[in-house]
PDB file of N, CA and C in Angstrom:
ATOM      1  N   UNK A   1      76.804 162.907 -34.393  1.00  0.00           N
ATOM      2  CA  UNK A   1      76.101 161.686 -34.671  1.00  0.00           C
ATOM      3  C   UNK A   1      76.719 160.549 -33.872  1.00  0.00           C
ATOM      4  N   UNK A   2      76.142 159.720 -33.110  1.00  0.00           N
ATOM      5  CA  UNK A   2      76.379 158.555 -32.875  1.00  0.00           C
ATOM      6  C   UNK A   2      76.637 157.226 -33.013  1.00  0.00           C
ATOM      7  N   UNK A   3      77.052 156.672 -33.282  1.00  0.00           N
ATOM      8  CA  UNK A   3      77.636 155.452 -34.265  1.00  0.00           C
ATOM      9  C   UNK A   3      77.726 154.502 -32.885  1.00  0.00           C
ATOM     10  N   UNK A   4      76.900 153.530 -33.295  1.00  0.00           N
ATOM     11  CA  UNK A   4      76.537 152.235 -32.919  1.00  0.00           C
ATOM     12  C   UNK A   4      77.678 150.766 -33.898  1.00  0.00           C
ATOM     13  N   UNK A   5      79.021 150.750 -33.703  1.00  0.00           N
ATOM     14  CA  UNK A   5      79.396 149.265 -34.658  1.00  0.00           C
ATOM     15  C   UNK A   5      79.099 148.520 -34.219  1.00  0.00           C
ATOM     16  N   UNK A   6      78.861 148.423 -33.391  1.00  0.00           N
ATOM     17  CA  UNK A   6      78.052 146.737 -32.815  1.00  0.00           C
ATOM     18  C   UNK A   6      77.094 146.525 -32.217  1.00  0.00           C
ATOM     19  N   UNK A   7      76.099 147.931 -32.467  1.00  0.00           N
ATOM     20  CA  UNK A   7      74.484 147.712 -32.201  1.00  0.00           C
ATOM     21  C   UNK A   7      73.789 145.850 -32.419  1.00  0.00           C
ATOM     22  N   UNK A   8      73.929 145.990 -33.425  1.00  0.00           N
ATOM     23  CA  UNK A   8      73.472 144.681 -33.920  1.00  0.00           C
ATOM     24  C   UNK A   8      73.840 143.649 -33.477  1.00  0.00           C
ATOM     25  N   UNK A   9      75.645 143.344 -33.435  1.00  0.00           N
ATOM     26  CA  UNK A   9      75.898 142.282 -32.620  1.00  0.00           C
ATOM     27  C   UNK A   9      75.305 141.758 -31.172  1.00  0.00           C
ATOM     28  N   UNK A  10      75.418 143.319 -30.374  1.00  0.00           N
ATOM     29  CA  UNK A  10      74.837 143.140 -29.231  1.00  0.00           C
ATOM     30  C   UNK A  10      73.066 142.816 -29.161  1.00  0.00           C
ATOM     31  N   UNK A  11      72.478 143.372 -29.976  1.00  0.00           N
ATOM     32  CA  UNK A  11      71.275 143.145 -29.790  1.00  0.00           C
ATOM     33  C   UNK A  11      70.735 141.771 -30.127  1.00  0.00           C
ATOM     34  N   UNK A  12      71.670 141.138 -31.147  1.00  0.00           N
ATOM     35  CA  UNK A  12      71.549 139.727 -31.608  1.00  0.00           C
ATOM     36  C   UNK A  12      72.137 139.124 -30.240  1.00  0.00           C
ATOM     37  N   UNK A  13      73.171 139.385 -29.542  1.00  0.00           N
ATOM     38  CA  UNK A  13      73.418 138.405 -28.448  1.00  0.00           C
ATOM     39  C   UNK A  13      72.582 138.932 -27.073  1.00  0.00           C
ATOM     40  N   UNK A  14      71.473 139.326 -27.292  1.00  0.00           N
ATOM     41  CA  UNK A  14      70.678 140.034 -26.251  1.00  0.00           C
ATOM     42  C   UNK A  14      69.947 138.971 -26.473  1.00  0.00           C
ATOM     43  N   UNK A  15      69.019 138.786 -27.684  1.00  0.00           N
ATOM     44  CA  UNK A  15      68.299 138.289 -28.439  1.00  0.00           C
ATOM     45  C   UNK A  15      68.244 136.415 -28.089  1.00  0.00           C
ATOM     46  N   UNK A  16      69.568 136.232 -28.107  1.00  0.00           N
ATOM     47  CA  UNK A  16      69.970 135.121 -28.195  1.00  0.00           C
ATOM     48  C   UNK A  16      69.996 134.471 -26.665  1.00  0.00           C
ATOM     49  N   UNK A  17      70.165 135.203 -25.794  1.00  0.00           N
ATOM     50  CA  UNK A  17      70.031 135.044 -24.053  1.00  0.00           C
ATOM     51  C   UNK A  17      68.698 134.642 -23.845  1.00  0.00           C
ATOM     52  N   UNK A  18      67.784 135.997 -24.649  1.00  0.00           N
ATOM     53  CA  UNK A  18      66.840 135.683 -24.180  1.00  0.00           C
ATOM     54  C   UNK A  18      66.031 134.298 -24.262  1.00  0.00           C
ATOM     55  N   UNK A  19      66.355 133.752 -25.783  1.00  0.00           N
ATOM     56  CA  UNK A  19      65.877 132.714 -26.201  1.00  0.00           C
ATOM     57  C   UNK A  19      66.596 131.724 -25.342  1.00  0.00           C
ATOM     58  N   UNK A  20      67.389 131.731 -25.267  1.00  0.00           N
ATOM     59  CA  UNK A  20      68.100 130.462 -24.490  1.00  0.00           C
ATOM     60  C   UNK A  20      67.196 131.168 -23.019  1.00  0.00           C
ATOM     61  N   UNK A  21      66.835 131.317 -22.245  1.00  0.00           N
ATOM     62  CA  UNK A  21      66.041 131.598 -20.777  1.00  0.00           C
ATOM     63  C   UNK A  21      64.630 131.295 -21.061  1.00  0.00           C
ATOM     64  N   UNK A  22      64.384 131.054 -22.441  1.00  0.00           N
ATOM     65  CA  UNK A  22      62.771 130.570 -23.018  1.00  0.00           C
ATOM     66  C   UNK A  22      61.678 131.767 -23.521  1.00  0.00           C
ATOM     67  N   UNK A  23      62.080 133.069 -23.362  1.00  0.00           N
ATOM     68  CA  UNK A  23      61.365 133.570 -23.635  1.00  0.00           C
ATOM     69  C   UNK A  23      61.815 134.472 -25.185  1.00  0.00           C
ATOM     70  N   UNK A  24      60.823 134.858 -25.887  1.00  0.00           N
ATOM     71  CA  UNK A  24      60.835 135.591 -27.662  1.00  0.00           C
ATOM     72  C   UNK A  24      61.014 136.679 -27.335  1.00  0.00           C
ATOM     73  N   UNK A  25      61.687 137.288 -28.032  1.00  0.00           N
ATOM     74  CA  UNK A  25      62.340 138.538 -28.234  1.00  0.00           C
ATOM     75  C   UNK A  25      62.394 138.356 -30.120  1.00  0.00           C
ATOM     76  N   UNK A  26      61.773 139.947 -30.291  1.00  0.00           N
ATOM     77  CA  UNK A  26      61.663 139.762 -31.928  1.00  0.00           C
ATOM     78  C   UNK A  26      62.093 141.243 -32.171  1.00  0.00           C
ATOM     79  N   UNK A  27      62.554 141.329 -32.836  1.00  0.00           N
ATOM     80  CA  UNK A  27      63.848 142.760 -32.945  1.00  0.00           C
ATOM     81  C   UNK A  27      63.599 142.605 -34.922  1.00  0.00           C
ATOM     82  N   UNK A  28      63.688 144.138 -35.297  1.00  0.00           N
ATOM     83  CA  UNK A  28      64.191 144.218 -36.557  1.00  0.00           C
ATOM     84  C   UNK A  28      65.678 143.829 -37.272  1.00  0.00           C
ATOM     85  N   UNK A  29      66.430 143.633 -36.060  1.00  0.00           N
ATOM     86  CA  UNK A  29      67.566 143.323 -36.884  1.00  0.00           C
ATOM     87  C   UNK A  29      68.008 142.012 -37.117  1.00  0.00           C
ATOM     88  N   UNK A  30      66.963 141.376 -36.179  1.00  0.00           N
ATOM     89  CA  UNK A  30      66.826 139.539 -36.378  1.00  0.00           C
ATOM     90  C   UNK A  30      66.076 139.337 -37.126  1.00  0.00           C
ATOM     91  N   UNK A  31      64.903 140.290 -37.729  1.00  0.00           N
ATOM     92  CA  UNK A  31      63.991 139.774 -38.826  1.00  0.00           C
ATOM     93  C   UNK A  31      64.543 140.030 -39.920  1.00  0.00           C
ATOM     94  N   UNK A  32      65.160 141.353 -40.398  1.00  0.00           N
ATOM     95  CA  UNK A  32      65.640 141.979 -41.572  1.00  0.00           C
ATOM     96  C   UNK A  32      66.708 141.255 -42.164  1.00  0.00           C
ATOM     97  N   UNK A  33      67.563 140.540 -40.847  1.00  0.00           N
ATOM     98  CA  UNK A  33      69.127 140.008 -41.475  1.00  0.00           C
ATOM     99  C   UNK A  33      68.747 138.921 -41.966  1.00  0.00           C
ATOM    100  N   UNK A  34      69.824 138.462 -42.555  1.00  0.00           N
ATOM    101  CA  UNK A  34      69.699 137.067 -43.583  1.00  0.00           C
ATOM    102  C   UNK A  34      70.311 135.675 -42.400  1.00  0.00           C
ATOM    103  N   UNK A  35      69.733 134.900 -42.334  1.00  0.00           N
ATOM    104  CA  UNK A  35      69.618 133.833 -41.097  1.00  0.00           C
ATOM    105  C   UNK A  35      71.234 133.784 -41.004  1.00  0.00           C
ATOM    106  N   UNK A  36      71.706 133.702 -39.425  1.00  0.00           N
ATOM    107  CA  UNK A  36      73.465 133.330 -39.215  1.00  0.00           C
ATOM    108  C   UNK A  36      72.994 132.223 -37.870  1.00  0.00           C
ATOM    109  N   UNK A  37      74.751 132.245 -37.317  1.00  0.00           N
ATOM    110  CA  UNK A  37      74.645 131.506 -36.245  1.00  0.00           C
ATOM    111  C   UNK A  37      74.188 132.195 -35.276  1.00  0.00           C
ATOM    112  N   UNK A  38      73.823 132.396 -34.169  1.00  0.00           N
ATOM    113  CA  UNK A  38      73.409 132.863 -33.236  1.00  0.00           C
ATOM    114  C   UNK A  38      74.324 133.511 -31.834  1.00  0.00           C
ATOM    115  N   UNK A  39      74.981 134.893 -31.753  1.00  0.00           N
ATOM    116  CA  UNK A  39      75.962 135.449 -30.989  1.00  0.00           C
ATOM    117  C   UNK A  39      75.747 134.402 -29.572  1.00  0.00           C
ATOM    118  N   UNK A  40      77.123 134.648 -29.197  1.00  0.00           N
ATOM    119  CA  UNK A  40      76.847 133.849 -27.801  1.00  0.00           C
ATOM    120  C   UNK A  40      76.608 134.936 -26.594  1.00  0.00           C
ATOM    121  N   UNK A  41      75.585 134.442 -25.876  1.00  0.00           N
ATOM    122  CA  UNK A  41      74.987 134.955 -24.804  1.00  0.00           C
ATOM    123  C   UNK A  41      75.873 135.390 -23.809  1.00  0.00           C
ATOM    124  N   UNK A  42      77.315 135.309 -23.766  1.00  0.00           N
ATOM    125  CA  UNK A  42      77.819 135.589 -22.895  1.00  0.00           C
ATOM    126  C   UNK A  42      78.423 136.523 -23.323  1.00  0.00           C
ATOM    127  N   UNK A  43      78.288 137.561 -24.163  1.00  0.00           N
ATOM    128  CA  UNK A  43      78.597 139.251 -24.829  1.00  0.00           C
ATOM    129  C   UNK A  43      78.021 139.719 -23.640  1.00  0.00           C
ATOM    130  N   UNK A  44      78.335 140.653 -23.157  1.00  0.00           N
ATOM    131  CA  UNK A  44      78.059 141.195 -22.137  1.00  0.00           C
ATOM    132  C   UNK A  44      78.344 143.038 -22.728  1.00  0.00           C
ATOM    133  N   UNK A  45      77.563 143.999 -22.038  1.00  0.00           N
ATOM    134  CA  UNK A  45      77.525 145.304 -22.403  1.00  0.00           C
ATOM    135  C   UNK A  45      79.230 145.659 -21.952  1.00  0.00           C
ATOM    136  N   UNK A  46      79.584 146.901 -22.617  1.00  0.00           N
ATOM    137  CA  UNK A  46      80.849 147.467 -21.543  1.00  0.00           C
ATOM    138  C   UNK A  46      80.156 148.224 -20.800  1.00  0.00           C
ATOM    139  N   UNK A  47      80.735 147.936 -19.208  1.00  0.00           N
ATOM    140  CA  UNK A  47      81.048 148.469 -18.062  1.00  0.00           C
ATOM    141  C   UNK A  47      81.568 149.157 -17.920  1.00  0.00           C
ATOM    142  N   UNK A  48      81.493 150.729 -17.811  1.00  0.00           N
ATOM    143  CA  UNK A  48      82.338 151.834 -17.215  1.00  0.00           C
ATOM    144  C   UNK A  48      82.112 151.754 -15.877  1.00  0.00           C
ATOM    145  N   UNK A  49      83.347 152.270 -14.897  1.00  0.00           N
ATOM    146  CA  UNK A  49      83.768 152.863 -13.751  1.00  0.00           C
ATOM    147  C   UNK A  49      84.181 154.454 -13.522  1.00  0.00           C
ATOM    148  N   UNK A  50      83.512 155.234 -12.474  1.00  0.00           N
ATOM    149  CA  UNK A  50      84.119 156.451 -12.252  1.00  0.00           C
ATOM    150  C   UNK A  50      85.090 156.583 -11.852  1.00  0.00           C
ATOM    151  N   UNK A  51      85.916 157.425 -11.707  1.00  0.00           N
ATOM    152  CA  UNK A  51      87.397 157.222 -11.429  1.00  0.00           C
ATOM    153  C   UNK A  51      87.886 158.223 -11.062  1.00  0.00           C
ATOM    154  N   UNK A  52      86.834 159.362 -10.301  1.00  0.00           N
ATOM    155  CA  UNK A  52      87.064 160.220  -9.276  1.00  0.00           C
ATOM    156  C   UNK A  52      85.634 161.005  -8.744  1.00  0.00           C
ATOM    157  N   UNK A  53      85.689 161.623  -7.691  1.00  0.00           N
ATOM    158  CA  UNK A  53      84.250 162.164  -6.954  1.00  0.00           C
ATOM    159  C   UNK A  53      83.959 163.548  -7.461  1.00  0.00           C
ATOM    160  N   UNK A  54      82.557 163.714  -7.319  1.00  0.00           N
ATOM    161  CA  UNK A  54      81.918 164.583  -7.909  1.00  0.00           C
ATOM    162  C   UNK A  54      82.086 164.794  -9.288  1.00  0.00           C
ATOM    163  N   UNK A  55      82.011 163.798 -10.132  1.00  0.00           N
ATOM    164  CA  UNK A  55      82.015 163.823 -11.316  1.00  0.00           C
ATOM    165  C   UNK A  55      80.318 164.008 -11.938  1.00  0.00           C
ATOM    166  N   UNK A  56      80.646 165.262 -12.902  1.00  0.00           N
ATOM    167  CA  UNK A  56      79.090 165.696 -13.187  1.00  0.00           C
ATOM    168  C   UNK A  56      78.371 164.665 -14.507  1.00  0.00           C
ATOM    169  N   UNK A  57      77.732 164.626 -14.556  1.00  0.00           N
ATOM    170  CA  UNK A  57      77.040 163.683 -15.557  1.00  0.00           C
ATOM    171  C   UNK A  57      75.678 164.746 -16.126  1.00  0.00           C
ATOM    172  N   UNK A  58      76.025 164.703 -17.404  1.00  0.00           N
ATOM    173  CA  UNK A  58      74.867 165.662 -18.135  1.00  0.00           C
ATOM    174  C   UNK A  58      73.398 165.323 -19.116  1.00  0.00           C
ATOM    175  N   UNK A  59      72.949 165.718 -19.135  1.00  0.00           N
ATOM    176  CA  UNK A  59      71.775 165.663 -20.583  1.00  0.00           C
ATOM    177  C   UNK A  59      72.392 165.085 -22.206  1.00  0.00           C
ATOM    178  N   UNK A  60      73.547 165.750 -22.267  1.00  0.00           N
ATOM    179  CA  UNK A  60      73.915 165.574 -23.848  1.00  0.00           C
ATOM    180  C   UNK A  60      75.367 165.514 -23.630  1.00  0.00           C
ATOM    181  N   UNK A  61      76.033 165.108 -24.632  1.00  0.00           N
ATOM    182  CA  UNK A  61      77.713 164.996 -24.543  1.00  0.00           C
ATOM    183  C   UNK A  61      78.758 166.480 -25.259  1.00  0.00           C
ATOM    184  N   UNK A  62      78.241 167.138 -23.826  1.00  0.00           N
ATOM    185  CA  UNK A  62      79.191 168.398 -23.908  1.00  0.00           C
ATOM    186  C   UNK A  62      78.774 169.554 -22.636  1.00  0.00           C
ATOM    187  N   UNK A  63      79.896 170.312 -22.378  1.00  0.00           N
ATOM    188  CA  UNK A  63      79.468 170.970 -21.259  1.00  0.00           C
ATOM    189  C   UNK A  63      78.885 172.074 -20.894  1.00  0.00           C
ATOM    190  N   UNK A  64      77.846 172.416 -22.477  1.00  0.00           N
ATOM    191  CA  UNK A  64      76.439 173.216 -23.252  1.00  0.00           C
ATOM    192  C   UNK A  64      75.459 172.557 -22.322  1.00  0.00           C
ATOM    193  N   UNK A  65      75.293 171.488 -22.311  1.00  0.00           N
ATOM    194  CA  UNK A  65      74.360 170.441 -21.718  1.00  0.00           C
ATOM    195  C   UNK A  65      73.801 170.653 -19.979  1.00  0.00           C
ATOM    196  N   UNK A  66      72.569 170.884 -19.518  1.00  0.00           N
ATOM    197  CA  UNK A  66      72.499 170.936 -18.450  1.00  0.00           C
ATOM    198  C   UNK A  66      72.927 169.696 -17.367  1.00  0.00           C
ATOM    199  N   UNK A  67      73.891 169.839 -16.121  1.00  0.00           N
ATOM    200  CA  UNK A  67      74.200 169.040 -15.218  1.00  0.00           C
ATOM    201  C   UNK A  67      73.175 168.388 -14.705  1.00  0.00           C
ATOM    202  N   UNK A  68      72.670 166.764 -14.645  1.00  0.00           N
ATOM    203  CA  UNK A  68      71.658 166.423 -13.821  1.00  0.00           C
ATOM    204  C   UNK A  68      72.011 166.244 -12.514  1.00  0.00           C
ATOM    205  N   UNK A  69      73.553 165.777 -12.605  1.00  0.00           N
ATOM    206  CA  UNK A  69      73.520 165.084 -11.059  1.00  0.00           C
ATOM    207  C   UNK A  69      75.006 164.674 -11.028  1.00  0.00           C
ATOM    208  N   UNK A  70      75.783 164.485  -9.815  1.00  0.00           N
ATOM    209  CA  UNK A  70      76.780 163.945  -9.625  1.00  0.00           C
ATOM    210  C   UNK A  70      77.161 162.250  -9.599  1.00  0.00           C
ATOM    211  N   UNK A  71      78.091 161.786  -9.726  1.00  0.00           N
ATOM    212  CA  UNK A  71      78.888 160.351  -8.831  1.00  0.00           C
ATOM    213  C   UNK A  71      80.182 160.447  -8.629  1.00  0.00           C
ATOM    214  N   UNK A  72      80.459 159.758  -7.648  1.00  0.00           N
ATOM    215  CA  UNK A  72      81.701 159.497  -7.000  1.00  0.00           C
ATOM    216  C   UNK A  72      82.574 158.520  -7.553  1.00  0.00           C
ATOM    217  N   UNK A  73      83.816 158.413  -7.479  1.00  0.00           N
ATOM    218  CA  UNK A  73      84.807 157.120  -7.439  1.00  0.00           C
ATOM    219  C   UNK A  73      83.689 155.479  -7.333  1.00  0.00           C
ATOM    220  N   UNK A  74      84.038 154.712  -8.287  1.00  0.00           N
ATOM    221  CA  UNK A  74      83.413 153.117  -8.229  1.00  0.00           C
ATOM    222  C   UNK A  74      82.016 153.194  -8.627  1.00  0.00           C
ATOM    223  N   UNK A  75      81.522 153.762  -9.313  1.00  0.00           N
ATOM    224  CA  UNK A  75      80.222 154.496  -9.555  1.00  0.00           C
ATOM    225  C   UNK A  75      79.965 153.755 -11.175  1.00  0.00           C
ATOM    226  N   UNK A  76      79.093 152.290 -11.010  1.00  0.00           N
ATOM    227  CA  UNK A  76      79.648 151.632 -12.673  1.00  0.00           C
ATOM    228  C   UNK A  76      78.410 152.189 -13.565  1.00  0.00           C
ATOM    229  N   UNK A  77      78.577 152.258 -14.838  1.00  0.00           N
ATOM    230  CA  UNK A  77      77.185 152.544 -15.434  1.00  0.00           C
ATOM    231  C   UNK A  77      77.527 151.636 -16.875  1.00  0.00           C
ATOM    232  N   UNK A  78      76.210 151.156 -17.372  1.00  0.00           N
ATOM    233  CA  UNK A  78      76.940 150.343 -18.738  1.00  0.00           C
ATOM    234  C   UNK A  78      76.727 151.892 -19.900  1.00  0.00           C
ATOM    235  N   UNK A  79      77.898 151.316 -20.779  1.00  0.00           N
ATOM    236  CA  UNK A  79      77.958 152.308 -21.784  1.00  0.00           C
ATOM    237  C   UNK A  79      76.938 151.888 -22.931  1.00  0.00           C
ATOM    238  N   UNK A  80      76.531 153.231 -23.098  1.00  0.00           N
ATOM    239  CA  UNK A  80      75.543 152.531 -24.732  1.00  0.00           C
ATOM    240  C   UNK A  80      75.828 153.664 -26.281  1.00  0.00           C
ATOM    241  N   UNK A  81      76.938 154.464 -25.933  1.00  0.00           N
ATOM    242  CA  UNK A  81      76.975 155.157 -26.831  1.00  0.00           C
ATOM    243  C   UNK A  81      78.161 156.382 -26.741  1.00  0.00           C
ATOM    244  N   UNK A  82      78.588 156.479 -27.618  1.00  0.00           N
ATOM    245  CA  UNK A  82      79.673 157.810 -27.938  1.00  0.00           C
ATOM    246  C   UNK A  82      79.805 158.815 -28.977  1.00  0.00           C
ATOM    247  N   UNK A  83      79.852 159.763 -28.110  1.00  0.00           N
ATOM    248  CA  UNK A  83      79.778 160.908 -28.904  1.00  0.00           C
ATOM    249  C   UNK A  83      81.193 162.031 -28.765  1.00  0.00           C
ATOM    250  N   UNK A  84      82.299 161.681 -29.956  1.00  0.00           N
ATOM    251  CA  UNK A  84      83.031 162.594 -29.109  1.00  0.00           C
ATOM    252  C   UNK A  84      83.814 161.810 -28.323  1.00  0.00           C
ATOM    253  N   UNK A  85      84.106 162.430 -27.263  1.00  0.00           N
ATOM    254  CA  UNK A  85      85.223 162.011 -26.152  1.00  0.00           C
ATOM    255  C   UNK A  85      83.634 162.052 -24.639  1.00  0.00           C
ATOM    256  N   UNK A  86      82.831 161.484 -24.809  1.00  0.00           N
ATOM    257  CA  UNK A  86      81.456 161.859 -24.340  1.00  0.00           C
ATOM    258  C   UNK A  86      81.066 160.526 -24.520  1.00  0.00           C
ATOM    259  N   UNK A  87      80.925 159.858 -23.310  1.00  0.00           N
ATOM    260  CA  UNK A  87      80.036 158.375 -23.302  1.00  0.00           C
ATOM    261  C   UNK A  87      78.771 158.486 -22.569  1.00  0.00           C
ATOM    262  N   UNK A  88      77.896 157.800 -23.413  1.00  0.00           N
ATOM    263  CA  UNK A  88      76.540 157.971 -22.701  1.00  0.00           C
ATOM    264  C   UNK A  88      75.886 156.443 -22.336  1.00  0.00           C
ATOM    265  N   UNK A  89      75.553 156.415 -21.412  1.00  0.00           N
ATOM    266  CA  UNK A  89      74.825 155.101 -20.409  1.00  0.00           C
ATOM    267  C   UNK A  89      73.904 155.015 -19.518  1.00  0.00           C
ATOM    268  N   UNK A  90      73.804 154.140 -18.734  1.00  0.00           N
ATOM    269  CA  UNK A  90      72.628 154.270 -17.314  1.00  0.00           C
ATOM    270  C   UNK A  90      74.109 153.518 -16.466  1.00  0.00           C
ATOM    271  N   UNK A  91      73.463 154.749 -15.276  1.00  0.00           N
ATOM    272  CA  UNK A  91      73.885 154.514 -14.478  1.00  0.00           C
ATOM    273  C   UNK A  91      73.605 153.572 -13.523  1.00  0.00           C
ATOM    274  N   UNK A  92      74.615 152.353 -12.879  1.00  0.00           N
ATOM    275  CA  UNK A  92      73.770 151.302 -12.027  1.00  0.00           C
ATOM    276  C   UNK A  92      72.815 151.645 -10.847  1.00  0.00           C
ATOM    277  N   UNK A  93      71.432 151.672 -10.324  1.00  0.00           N
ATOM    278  CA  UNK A  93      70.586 151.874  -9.441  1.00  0.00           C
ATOM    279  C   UNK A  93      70.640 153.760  -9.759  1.00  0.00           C
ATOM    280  N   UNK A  94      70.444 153.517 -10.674  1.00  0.00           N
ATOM    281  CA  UNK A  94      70.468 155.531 -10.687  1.00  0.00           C
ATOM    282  C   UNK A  94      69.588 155.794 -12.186  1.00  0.00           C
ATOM    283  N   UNK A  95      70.181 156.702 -13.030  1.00  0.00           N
ATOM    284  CA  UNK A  95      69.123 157.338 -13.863  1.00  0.00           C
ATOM    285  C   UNK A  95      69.860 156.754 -15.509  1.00  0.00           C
ATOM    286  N   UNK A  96      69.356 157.048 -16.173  1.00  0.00           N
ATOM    287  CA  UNK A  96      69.474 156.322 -17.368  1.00  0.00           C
ATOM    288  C   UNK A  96      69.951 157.294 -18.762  1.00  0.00           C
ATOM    289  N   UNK A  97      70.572 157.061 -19.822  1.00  0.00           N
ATOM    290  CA  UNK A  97      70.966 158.235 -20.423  1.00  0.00           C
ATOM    291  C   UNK A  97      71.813 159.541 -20.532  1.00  0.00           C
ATOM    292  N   UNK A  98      72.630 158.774 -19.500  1.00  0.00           N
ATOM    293  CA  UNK A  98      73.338 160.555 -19.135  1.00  0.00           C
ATOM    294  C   UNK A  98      74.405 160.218 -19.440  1.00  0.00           C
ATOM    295  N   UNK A  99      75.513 161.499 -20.010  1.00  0.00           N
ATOM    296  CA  UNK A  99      76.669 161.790 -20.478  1.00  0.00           C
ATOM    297  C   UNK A  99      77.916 161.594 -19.536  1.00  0.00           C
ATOM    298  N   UNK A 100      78.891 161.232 -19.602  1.00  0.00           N
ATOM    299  CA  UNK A 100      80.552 161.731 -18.577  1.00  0.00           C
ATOM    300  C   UNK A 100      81.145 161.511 -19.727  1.00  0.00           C
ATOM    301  N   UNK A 101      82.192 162.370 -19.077  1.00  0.00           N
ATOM    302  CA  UNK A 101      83.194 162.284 -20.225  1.00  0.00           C
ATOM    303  C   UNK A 101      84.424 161.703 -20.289  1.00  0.00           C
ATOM    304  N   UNK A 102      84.846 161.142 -21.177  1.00  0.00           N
ATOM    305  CA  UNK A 102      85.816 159.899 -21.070  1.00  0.00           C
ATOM    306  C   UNK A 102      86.879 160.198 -19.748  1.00  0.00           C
ATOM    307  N   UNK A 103      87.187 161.372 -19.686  1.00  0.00           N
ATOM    308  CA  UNK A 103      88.512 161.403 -18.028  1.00  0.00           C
ATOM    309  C   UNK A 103      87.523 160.761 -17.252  1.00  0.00           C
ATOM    310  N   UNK A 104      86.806 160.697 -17.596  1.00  0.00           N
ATOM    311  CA  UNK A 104      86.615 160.571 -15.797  1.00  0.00           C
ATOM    312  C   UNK A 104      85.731 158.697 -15.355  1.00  0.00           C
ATOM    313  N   UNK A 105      86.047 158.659 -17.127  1.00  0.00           N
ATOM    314  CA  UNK A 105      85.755 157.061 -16.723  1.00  0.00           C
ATOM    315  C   UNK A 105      87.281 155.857 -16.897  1.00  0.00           C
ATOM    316  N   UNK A 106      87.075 154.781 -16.401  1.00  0.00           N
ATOM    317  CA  UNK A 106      87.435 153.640 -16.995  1.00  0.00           C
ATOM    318  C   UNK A 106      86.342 152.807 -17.245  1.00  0.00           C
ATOM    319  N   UNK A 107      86.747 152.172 -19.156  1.00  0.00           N
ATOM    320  CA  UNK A 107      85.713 151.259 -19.678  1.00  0.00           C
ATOM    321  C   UNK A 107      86.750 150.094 -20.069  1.00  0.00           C
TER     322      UNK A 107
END
């Protein structure tokens, strides 16, 4: 299972960017919660880095999981989730959702 602790924070300071740039963004976790201050827009996702070449990146977080594709060293992707010793993200200008596993990042 995946565990999100600061789903919410982040999505409230997603939320909160957007409004400050002028445009609505309406999310369940801004309607459901009970009114606060408003996260500051400058939360930013974590950034992973690869941190060696030919590092495989998979479907799911484990090495059951079919390989989609490689990256190399400096290779950033934002993280959106962990499973395990198994982080899952999109990769920058590349594909979205895929697994590495913590060696082979810095976050």
């Amino acid at each position: 299972m995946i565990r999100f602790p600061r789903a919410a924070t982040a999505l409230a300071a997603t939320a909160a960017a957007f409004a400050l740039a002028g445009s609505t963004v309406a999310t369940a976790a801004t309607s459901s919660a009970p009114a606060r201050q408003a996260a500051s827009p400058a939360v930013q996702a974590v950034v992973c880095t690869v941190n060696d070449n030919g590092v495989n990146y998979r479907g799911g977080p484990g090495t059951n999981y079919p390989v989609l594709g490689q990256v190399n060293r400096g290779q950033k992707m934002n993280a959106r989730g962990r499973e395990g010793s198994w982080i899952m993200g999109d990769l920058w200008g590349g594909r979205t959702g895929v697994w590495i596993h913590v060696a082979y990042l810095n976050c």
